[in-house]
N, C-alpha and C. Protein backbone atom coordinates (compact mmCIF):
# COMPACT_ATOMS: atom_id res chain seq x y z
N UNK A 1 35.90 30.48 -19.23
CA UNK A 1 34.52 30.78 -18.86
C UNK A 1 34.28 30.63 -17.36
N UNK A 2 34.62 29.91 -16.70
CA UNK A 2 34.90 29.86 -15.18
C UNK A 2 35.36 30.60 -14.62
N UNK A 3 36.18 31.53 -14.81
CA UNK A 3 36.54 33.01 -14.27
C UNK A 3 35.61 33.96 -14.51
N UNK A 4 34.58 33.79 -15.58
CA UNK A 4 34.10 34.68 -16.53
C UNK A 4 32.67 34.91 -15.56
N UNK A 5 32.31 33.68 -14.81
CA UNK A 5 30.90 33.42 -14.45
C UNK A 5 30.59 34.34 -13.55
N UNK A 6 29.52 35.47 -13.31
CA UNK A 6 29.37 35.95 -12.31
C UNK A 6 28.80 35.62 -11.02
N UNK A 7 28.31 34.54 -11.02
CA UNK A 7 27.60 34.44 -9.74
C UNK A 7 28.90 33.09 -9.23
N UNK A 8 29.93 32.66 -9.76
CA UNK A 8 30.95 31.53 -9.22
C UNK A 8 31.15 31.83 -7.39
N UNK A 9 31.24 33.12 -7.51
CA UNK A 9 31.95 33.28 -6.20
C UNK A 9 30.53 33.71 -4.98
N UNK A 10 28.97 33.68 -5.52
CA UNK A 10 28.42 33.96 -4.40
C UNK A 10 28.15 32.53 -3.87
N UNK A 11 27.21 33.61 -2.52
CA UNK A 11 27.21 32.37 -1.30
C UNK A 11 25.88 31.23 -1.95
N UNK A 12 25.82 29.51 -1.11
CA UNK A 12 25.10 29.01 -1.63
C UNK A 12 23.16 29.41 -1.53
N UNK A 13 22.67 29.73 -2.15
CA UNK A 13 21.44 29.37 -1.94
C UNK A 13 20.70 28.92 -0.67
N UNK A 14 19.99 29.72 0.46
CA UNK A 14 19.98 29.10 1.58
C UNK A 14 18.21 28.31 1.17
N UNK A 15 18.32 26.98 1.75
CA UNK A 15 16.95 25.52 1.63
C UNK A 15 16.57 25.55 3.00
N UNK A 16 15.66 25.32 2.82
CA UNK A 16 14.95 24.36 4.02
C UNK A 16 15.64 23.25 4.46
N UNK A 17 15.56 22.67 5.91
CA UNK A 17 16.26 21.45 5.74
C UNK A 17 15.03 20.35 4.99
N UNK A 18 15.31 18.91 4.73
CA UNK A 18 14.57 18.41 3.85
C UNK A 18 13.78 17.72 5.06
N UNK A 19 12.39 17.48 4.41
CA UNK A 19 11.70 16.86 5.54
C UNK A 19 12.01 15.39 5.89
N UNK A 20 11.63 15.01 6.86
CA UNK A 20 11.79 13.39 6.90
C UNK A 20 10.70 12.63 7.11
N UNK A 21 9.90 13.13 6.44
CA UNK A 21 8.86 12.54 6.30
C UNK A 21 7.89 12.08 7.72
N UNK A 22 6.61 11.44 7.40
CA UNK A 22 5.46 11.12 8.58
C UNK A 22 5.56 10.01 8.95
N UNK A 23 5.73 9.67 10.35
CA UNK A 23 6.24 8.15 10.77
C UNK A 23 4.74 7.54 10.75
N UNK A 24 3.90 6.75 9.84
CA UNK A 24 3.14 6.55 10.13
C UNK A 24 3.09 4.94 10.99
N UNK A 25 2.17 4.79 11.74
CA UNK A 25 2.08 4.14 12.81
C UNK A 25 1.33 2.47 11.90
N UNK A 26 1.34 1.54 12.80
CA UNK A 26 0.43 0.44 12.34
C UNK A 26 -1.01 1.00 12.43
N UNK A 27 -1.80 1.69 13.14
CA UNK A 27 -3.35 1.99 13.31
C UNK A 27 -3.12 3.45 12.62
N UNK A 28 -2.37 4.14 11.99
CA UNK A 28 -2.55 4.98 10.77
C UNK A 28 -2.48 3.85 9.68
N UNK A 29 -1.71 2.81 9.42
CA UNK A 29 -1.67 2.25 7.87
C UNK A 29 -3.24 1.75 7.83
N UNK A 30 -4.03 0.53 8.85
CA UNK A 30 -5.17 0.46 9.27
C UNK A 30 -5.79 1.84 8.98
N UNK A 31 -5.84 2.77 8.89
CA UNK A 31 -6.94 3.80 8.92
C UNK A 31 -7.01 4.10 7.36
N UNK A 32 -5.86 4.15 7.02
CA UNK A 32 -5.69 4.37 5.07
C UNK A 32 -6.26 3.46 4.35
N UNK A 33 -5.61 2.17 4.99
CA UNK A 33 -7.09 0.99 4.35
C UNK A 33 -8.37 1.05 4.75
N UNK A 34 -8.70 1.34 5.56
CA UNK A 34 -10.42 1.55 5.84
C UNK A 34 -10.82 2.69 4.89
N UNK A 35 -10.06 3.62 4.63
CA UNK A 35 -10.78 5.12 3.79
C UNK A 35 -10.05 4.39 2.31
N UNK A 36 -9.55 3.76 2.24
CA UNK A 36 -9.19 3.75 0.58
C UNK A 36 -10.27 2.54 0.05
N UNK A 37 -11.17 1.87 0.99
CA UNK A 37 -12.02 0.67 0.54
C UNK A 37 -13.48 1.78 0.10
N UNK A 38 -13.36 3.31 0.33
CA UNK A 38 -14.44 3.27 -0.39
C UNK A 38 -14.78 3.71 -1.87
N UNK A 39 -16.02 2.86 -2.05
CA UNK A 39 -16.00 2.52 -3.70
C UNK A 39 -15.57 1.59 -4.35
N UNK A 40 -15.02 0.66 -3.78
CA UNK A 40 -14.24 -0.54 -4.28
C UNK A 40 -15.15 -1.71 -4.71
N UNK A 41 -15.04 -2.45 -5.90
CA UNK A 41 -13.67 -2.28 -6.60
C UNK A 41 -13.79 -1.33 -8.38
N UNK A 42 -14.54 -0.31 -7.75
CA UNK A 42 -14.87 0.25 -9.20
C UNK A 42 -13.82 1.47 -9.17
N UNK A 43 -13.26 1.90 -7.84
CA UNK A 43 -12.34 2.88 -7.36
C UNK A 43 -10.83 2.50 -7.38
N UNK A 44 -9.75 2.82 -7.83
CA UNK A 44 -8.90 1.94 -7.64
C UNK A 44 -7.83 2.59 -6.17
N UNK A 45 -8.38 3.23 -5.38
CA UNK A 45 -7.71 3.51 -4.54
C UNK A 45 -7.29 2.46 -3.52
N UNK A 46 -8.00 1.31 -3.09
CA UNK A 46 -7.53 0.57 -2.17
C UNK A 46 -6.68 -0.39 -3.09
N UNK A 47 -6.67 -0.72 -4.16
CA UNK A 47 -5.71 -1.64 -4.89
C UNK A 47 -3.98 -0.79 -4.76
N UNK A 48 -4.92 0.75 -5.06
CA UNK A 48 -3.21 0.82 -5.09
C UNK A 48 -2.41 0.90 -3.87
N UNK A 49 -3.30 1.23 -3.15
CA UNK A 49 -2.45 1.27 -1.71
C UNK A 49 -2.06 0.10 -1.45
N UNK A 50 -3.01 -0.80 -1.66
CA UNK A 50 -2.43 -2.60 -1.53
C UNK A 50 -0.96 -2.80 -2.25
N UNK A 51 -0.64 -2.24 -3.62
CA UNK A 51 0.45 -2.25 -4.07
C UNK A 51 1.70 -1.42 -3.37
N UNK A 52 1.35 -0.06 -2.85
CA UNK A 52 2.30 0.69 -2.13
C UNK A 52 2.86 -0.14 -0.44
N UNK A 53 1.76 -0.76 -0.28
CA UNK A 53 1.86 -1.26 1.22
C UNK A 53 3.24 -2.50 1.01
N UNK A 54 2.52 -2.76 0.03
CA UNK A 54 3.28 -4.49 -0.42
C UNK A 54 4.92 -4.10 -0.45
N UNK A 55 5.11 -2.89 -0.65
CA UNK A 55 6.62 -2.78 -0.83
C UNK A 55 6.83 -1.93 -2.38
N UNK A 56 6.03 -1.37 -3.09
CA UNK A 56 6.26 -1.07 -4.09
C UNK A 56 6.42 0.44 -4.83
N UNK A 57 6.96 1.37 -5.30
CA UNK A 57 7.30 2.68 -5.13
C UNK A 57 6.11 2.97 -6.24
N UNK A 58 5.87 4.28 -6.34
CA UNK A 58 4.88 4.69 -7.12
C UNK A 58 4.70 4.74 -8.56
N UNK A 59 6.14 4.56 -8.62
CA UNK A 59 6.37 4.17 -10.44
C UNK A 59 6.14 3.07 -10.81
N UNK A 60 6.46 1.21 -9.71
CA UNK A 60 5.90 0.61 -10.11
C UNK A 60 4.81 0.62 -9.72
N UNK A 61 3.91 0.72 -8.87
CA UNK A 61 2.56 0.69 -8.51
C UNK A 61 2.09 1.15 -10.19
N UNK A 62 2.33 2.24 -10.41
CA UNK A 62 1.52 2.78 -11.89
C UNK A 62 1.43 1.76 -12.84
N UNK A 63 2.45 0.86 -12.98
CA UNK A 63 3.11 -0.02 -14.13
C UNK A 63 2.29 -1.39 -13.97
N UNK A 64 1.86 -1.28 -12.57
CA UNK A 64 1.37 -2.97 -12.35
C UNK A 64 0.23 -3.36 -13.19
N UNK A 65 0.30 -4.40 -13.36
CA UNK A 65 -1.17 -5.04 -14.25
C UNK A 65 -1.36 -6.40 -13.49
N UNK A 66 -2.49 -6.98 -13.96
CA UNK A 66 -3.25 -7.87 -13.38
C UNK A 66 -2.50 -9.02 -13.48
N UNK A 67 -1.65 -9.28 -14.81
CA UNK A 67 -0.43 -10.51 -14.85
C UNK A 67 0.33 -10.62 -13.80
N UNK A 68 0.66 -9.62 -13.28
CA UNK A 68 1.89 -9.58 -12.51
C UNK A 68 1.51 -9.73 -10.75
N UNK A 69 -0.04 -9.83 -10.65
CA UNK A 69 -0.43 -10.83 -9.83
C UNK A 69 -0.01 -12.11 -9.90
N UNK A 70 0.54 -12.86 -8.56
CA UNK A 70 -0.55 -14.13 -7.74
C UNK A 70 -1.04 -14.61 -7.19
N UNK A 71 -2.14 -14.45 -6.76
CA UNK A 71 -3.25 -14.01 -5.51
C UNK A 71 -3.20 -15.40 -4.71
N UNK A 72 -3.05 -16.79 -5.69
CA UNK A 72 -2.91 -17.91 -5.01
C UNK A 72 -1.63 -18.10 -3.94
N UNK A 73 -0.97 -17.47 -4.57
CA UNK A 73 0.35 -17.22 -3.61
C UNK A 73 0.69 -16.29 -2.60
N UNK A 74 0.03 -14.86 -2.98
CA UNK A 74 -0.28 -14.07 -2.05
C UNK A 74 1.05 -12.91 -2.75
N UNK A 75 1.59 -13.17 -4.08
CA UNK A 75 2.48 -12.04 -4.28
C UNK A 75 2.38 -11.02 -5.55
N UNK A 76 3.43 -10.00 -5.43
CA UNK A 76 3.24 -9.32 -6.94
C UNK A 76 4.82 -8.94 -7.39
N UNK A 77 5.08 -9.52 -8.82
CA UNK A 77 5.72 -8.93 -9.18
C UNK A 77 6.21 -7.95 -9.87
N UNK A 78 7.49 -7.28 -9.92
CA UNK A 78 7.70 -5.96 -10.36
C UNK A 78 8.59 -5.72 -11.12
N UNK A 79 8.85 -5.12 -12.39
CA UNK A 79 9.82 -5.15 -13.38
C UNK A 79 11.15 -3.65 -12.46
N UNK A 80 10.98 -3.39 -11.63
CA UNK A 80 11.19 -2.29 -10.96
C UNK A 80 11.56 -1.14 -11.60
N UNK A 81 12.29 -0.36 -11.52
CA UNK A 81 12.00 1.53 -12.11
C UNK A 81 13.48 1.58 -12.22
N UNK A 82 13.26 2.67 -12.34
CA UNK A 82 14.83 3.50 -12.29
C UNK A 82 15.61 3.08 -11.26
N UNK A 83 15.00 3.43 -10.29
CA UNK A 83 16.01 3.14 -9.06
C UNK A 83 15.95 2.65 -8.17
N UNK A 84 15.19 1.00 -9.02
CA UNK A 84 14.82 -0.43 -7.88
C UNK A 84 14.83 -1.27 -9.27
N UNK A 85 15.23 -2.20 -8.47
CA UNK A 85 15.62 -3.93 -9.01
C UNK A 85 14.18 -4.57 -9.09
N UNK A 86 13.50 -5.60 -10.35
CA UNK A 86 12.78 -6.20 -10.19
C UNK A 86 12.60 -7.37 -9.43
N UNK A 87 12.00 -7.46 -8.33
CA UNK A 87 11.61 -8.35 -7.50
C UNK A 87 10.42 -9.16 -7.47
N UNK A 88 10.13 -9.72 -6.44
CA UNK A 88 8.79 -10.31 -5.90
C UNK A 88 8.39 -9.83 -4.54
N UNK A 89 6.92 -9.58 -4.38
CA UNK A 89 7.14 -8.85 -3.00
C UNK A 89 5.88 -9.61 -2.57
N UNK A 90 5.83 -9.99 -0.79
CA UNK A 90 4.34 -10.79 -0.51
C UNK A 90 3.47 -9.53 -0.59
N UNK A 91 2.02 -10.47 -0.47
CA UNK A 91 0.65 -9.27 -0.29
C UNK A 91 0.21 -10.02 1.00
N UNK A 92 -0.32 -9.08 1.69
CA UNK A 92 -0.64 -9.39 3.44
C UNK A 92 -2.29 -9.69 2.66
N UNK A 93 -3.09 -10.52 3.37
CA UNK A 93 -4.28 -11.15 2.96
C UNK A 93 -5.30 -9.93 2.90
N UNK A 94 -5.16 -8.81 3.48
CA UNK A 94 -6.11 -7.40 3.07
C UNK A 94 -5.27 -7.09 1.40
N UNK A 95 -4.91 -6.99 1.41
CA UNK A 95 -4.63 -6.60 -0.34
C UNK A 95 -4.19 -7.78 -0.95
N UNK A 96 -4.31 -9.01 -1.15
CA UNK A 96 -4.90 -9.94 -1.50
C UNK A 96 -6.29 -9.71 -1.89
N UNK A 97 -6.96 -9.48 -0.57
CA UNK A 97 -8.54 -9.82 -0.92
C UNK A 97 -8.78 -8.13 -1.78
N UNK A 98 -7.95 -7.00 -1.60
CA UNK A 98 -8.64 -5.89 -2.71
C UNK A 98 -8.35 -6.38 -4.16
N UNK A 99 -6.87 -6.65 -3.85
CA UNK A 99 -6.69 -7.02 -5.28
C UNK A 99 -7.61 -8.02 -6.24
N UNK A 100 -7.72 -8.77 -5.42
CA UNK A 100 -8.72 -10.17 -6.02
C UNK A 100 -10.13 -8.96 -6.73
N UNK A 101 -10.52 -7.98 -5.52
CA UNK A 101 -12.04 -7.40 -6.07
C UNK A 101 -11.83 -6.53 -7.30
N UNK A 102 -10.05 -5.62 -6.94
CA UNK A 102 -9.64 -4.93 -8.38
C UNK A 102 -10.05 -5.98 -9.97
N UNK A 103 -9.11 -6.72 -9.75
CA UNK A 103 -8.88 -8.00 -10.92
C UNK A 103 -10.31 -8.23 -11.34
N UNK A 104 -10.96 -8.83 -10.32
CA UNK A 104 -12.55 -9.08 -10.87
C UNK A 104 -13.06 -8.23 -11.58
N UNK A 105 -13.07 -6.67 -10.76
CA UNK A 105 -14.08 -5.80 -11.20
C UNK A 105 -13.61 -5.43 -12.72
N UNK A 106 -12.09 -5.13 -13.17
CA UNK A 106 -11.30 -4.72 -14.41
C UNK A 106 -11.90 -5.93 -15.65
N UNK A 107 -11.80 -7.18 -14.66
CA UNK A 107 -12.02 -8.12 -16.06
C UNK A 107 -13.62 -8.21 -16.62
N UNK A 108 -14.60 -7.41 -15.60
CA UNK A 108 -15.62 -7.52 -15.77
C UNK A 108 -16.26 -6.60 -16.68
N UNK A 109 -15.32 -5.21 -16.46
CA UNK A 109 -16.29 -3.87 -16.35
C UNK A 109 -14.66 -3.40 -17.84
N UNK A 110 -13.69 -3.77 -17.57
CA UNK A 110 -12.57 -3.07 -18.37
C UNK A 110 -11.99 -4.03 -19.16
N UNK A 111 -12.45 -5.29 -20.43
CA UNK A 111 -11.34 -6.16 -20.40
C UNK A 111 -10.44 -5.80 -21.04
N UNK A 112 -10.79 -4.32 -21.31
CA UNK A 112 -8.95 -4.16 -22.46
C UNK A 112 -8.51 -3.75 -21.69
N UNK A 113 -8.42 -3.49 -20.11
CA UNK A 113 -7.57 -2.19 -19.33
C UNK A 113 -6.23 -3.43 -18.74
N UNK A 114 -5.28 -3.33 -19.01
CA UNK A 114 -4.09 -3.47 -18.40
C UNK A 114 -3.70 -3.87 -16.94
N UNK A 115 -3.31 -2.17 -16.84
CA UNK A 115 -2.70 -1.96 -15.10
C UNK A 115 -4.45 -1.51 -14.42
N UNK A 116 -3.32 -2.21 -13.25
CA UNK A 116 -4.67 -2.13 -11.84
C UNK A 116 -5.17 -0.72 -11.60
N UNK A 117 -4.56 0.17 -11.60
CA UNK A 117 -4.50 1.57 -11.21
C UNK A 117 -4.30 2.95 -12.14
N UNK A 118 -3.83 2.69 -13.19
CA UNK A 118 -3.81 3.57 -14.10
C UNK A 118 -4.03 3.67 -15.26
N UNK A 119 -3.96 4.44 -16.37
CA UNK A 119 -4.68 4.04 -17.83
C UNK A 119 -3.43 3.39 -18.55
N UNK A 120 -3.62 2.84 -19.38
CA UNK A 120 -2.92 1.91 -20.29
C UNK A 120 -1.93 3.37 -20.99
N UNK A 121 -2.44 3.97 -21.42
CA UNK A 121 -2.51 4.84 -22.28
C UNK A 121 -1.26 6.04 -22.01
N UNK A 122 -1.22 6.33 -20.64
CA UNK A 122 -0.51 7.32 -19.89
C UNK A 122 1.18 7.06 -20.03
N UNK A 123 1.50 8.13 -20.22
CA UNK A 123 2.81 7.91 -20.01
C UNK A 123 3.76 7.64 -18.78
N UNK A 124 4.74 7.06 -18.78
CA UNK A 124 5.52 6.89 -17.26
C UNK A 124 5.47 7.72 -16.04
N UNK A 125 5.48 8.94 -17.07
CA UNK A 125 5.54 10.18 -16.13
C UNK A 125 4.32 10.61 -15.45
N UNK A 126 3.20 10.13 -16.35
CA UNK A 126 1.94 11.16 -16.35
C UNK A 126 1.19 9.86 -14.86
N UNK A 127 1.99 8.64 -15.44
CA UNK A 127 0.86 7.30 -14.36
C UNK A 127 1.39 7.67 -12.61
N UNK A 128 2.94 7.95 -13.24
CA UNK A 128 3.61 8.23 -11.61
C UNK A 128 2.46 9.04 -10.59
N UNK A 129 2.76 10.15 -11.64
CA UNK A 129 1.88 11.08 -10.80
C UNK A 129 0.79 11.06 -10.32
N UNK A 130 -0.50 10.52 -11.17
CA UNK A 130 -1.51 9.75 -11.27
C UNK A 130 -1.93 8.99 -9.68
N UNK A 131 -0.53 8.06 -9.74
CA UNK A 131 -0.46 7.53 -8.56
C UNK A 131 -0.70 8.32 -7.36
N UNK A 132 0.57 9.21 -7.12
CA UNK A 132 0.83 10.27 -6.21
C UNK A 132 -0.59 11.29 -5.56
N UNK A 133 -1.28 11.03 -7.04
CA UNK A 133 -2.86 12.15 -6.51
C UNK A 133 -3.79 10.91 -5.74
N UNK A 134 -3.88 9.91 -6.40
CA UNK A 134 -4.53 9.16 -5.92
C UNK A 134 -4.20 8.41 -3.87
N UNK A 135 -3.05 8.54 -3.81
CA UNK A 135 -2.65 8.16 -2.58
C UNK A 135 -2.51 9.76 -2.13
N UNK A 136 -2.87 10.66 -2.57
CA UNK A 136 -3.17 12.43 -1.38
C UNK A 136 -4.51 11.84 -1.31
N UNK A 137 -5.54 11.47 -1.83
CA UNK A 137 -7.33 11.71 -1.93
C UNK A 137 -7.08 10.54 -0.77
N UNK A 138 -6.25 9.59 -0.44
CA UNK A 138 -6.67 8.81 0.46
C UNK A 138 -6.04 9.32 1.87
N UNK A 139 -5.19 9.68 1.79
CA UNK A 139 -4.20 10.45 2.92
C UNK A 139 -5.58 11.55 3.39
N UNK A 140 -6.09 12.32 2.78
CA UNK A 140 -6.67 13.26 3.04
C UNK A 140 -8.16 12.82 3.47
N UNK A 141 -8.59 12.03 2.50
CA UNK A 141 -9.71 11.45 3.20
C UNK A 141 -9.44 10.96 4.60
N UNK A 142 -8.34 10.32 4.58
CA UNK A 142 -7.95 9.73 6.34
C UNK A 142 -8.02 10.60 7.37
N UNK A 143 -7.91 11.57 7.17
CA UNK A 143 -7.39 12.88 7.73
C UNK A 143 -5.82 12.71 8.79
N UNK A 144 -5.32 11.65 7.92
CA UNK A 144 -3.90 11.95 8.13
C UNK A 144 -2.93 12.82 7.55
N UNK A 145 -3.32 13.17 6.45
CA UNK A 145 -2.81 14.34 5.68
C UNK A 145 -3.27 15.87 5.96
N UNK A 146 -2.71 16.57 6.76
CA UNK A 146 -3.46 17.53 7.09
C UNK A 146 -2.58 19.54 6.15
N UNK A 147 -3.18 20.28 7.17
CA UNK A 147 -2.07 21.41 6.50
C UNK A 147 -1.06 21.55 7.32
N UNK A 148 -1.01 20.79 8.16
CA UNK A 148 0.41 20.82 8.99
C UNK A 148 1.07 19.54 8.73
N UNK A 149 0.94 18.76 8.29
CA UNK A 149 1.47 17.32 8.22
C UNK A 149 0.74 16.58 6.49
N UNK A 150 2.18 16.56 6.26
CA UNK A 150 2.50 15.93 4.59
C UNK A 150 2.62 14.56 4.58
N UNK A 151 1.33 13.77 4.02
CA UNK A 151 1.61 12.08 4.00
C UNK A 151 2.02 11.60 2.83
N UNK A 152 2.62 11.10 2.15
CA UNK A 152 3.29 10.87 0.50
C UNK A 152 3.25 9.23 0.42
N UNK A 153 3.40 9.25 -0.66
CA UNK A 153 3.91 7.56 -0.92
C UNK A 153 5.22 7.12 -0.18
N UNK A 154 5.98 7.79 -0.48
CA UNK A 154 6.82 7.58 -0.06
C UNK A 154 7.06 7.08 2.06
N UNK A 155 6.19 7.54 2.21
CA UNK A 155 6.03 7.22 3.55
C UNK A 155 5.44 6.02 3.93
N UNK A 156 4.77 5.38 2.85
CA UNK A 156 4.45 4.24 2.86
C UNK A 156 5.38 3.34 2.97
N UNK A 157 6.47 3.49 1.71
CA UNK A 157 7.93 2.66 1.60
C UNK A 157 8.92 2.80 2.97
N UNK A 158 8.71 3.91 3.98
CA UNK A 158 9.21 4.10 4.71
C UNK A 158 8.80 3.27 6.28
N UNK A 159 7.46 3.20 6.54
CA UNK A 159 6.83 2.14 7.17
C UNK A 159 7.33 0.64 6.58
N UNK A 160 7.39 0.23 5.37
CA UNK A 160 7.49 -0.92 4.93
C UNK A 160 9.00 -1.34 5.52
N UNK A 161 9.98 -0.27 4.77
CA UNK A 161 11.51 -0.76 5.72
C UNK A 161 11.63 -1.15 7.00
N UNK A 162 10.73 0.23 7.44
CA UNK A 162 10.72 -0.39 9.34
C UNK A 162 10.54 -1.65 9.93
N UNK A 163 9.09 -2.17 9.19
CA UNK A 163 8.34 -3.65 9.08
C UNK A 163 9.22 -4.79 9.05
N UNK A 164 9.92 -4.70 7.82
CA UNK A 164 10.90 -5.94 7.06
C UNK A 164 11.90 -5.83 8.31
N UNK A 165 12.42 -4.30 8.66
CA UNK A 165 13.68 -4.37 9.86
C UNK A 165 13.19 -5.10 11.13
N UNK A 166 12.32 -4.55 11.47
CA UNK A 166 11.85 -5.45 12.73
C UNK A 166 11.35 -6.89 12.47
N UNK A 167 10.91 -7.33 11.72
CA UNK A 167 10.66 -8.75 11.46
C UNK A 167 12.06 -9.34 11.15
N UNK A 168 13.23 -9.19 10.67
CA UNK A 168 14.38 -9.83 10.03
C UNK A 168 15.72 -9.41 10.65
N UNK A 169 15.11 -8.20 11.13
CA UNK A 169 16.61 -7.55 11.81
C UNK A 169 17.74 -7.46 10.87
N UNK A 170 17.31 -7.38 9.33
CA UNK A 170 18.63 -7.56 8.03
C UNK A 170 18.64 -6.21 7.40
N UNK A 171 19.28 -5.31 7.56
CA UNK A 171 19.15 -4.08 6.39
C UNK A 171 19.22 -4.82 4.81
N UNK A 172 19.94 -6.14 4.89
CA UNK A 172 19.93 -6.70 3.80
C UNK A 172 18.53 -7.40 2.77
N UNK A 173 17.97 -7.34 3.90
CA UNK A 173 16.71 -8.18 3.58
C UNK A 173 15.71 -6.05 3.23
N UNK A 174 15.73 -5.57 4.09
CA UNK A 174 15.14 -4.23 3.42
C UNK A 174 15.33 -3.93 2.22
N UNK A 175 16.65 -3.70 1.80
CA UNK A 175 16.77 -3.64 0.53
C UNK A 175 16.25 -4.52 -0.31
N UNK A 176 16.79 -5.80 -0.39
CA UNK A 176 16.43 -6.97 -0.93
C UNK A 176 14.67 -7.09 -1.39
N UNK A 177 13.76 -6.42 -0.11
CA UNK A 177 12.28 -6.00 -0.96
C UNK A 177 11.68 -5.01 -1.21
N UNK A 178 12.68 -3.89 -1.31
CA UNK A 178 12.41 -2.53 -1.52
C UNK A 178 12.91 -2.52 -2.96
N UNK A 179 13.73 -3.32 -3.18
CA UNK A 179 14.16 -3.32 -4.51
C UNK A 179 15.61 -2.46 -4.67
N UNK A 180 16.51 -2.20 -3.42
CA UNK A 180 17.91 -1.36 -3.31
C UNK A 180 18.65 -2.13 -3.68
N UNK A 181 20.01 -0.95 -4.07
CA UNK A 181 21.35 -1.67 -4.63
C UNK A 181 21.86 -1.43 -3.51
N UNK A 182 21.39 0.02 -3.16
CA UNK A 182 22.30 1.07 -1.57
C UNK A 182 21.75 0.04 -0.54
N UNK A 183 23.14 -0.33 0.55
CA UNK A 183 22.32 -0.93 2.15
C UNK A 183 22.26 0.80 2.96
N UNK A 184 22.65 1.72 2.49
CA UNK A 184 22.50 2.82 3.22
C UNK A 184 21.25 3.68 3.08
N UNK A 185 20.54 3.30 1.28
CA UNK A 185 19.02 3.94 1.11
C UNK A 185 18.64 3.43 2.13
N UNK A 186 18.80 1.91 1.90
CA UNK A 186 17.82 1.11 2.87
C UNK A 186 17.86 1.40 4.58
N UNK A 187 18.86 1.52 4.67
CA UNK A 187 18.93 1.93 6.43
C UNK A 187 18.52 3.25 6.82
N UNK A 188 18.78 4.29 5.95
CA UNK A 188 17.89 5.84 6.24
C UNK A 188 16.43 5.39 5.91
N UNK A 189 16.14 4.52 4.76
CA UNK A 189 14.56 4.65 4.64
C UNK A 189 13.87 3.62 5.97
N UNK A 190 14.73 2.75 6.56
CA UNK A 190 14.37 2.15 7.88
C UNK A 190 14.60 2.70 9.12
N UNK A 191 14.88 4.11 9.02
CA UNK A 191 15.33 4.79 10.27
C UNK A 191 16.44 4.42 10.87
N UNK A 192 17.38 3.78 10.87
CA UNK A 192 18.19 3.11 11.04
C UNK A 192 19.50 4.45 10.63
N UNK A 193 20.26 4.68 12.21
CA UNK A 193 21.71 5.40 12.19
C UNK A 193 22.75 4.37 12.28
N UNK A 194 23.46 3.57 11.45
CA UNK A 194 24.05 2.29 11.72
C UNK A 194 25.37 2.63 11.14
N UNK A 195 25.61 4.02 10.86
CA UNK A 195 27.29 4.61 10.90
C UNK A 195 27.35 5.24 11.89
N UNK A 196 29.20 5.04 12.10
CA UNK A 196 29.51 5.68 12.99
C UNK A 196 29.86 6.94 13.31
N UNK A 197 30.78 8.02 13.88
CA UNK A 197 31.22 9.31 13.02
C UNK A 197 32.38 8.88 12.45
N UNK A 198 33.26 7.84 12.83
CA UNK A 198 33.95 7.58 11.53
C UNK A 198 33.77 6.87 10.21
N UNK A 199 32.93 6.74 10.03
CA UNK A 199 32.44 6.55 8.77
C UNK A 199 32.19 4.42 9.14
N UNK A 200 32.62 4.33 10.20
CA UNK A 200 32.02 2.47 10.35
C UNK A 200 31.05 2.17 10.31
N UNK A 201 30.20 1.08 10.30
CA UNK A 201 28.83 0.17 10.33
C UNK A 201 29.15 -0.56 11.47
């Protein structure tokens, strides 16, 4: 059947190169928290960004619930996803204090609701995404998200590596709260060229 295939021998498929995403700055992350506090805490947009900021990818962000707070401590933990390790990650005292208004407002207004950010109800797939719309309405409200420039979650996790790198100077420690097995995810998602062309570190 491999001889048989007709298209074996054409050329590949020509792509785009892949983007590398929006370097967002410390006074862009500041600007996402100012536009994601409005409506809070009946909105869950600034909670979740509090969770994305903290170090957390969008699959767990969806998954989080109010247990897996500890606000006295200042952390959250994460059963992690597919393709992150469950950890503990700190909360900087601005998502601390959303989270605290999330938690309140859920136990007040929702006491059967679960997770901080998404419905109980939703499937893995359906909360991911969920997530993903909810962090465009804040990107866009920021007007950091524009039609020339794509802001994602993922760019969040990408600021966060940078953060941990410059505070620790450890690709080990990036991984370690990103939730990686790879030290090489971790060094592309920290901007970090730390091979050589022969393939050294």
């Amino acid at each position: 059947m491999t001889r048989a295939v007709p298209l074996l021998d054409s050329p590949p498929i020509p792509r785009p190169p892949r983007c590398t995403g929006a370097e967002l700055t410390d006074a862009e992350i500041e600007t996402l928290q100012f536009h994601s506090e409005r409506g809070t805490p009946a909105t869950r947009h600034a909670a979740l960004l509090a969770l994305l900021v903290s170090g957390l990818t969008s699959a767990e962000t969806a998954q989080t619930a109010a247990d897996d707070l500890n606000l006295s401590q200042a952390t959250v933990a994460t059963e992690g996803s597919t393709y992150t390790q469950p950890r503990t990650c700190p909360l900087s005292p601005w998502a601390v204090r959303v989270l605290d208004l999330r938690t309140t407002y859920l136990g007040e207004h929702r006491p059967r609701q679960h997770r901080l950010v998404t419905s109980d109800s939703s499937t893995r797939y359906a909360t991911q995404a969920s997530v993903g719309t909810g962090f465009n309405e804040i990107a866009r409200r920021s007007g950091l998200a524009t039609a020339t420039r794509k802001v994602e979650p993922r760019d969040i996790t990408r600021y966060v590596a940078r953060q941990v790198l410059l505070q620790t100077g450890q690709i080990s420690e990036v991984a370690r709260r990103l939730g990686l097995s790879s030290l090489d995810n971790a060094a592309g998602l920290a901007g970090l060229a730390w091979k050589t062309r022969d393939g050294r570190r």
